[in-house]
Protein backbone atom coordinates (compact mmCIF):
# COMPACT_ATOMS: atom_id res chain seq x y z
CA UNK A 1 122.06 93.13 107.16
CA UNK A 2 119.01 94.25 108.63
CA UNK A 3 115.60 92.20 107.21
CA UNK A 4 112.27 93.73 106.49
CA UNK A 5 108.74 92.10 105.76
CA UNK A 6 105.66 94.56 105.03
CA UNK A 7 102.04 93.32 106.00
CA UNK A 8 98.85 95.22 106.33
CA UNK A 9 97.79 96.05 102.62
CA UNK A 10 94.33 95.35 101.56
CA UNK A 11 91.56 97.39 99.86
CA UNK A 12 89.72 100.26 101.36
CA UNK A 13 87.39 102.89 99.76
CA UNK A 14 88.44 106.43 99.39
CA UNK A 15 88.08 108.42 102.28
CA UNK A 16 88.96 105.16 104.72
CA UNK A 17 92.15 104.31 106.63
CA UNK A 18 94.57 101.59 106.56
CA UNK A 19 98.03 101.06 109.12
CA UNK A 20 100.83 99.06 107.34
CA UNK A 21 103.88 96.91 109.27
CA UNK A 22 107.15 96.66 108.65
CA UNK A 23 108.66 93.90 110.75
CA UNK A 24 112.50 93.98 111.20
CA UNK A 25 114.96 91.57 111.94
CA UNK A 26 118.43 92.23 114.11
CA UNK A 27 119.30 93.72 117.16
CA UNK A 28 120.37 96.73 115.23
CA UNK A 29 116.87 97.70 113.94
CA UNK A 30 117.14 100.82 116.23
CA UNK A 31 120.16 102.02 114.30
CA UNK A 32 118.71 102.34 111.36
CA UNK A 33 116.62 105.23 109.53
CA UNK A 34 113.45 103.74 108.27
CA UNK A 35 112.08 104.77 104.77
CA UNK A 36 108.37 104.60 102.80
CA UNK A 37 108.24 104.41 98.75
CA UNK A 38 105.53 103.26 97.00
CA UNK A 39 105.30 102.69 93.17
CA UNK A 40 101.50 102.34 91.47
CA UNK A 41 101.68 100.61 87.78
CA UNK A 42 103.16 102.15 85.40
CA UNK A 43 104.70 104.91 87.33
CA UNK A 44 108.18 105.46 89.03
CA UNK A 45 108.70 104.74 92.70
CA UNK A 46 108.31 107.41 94.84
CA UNK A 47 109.42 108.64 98.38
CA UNK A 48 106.43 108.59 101.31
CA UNK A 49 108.18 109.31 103.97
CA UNK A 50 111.21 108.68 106.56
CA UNK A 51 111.50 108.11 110.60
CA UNK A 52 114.55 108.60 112.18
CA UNK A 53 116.10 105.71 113.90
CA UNK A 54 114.84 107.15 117.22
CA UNK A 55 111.35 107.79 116.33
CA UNK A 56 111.49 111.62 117.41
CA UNK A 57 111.49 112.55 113.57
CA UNK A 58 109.51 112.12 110.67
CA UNK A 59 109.42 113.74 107.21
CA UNK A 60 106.85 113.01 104.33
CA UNK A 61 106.31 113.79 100.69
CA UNK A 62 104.05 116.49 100.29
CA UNK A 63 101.31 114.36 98.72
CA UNK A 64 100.77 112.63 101.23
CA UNK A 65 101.49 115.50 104.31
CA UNK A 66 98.85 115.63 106.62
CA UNK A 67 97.00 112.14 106.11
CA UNK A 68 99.98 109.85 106.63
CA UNK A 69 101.72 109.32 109.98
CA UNK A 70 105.02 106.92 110.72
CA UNK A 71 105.67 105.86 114.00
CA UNK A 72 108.10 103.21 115.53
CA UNK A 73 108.22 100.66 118.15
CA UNK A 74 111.94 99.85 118.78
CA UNK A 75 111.42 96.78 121.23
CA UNK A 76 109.42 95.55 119.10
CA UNK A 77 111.60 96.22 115.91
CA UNK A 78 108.73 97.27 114.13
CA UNK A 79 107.98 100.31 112.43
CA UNK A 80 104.37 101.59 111.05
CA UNK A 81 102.64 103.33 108.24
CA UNK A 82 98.95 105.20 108.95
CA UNK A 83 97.20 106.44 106.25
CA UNK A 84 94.36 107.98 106.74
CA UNK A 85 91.68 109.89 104.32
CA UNK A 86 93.14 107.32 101.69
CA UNK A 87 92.47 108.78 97.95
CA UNK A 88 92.76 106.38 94.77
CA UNK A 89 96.19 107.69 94.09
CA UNK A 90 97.46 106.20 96.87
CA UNK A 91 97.03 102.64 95.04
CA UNK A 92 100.38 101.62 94.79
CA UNK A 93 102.45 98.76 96.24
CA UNK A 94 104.16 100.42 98.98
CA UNK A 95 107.42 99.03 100.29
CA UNK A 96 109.71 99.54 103.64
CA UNK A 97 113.36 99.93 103.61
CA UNK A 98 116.24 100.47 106.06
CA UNK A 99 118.93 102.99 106.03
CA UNK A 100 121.80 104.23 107.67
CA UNK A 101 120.96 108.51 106.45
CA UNK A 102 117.85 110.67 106.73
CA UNK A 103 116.72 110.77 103.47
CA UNK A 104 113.96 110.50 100.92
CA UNK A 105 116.27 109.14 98.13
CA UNK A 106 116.01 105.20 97.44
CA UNK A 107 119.59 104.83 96.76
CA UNK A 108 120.48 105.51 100.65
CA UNK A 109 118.45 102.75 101.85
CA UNK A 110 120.17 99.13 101.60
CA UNK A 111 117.95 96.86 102.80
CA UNK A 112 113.94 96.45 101.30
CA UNK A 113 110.92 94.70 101.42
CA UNK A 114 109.03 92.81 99.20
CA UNK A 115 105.93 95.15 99.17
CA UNK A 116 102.40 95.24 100.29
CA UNK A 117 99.63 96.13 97.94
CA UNK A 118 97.44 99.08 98.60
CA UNK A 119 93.93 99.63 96.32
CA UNK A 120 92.06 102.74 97.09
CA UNK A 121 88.50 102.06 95.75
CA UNK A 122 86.75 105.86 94.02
């Protein structure tokens, strides 16, 4: 199956941007629909957002609408995460995943990450 490693978390102050990576391995990374969850402490992981396995799609949890873009780079079987006019409620680990359906649900994704950590500073 399809491997993916997440890179790019850090700490930013509120207000501030930050782009997260999700490097893929396999030839077949531009099969796959690409999903964005994040889960903060204490809370229950939640969708972000999806990209279709072409790129020419993207949905995204309305909590984050508007300040978060995904975008993918087939050749380079990478896929990416801006956030932008980051809020503390964003601090969460936030994890990639691959799947073979459009969809914000985490059971429909088979393959995951092991997370980047995200701290939004008030």
């Amino acid at each position: 199956q399809v491997q993916v490693v997440e890179s790019g978390g850090g700490l930013v102050q509120a207000g501030g941007s930050l782009r997260l990576s999700c490097a893929a391995s396999g030839r077949t990374f531009a099969n796959y629909v690409m999903g964005w969850f994040r889960q903060a402490p204490g809370k229950e992981d939640e969708f972000v957002g999806v990209i279709s396995a072409s790129g020419a799609s993207a949905e995204y949890a309305d909590i984050v609408k508007g300040r978060f873009t995904i975008s993918r780079d087939n050749a380079k079987n990478t896929v990416y995460l801006q956030m932008n006019s980051l809020k503390p409620e964003d601090t969460a680990v936030y994890y990639c995943a691959a799947g073979g359906s459009f969809s914000p649900r985490r059971v429909d994704y088979t393959a995951w990450g092991q997370g980047t950590q995200v701290t939004v500073s008030s």
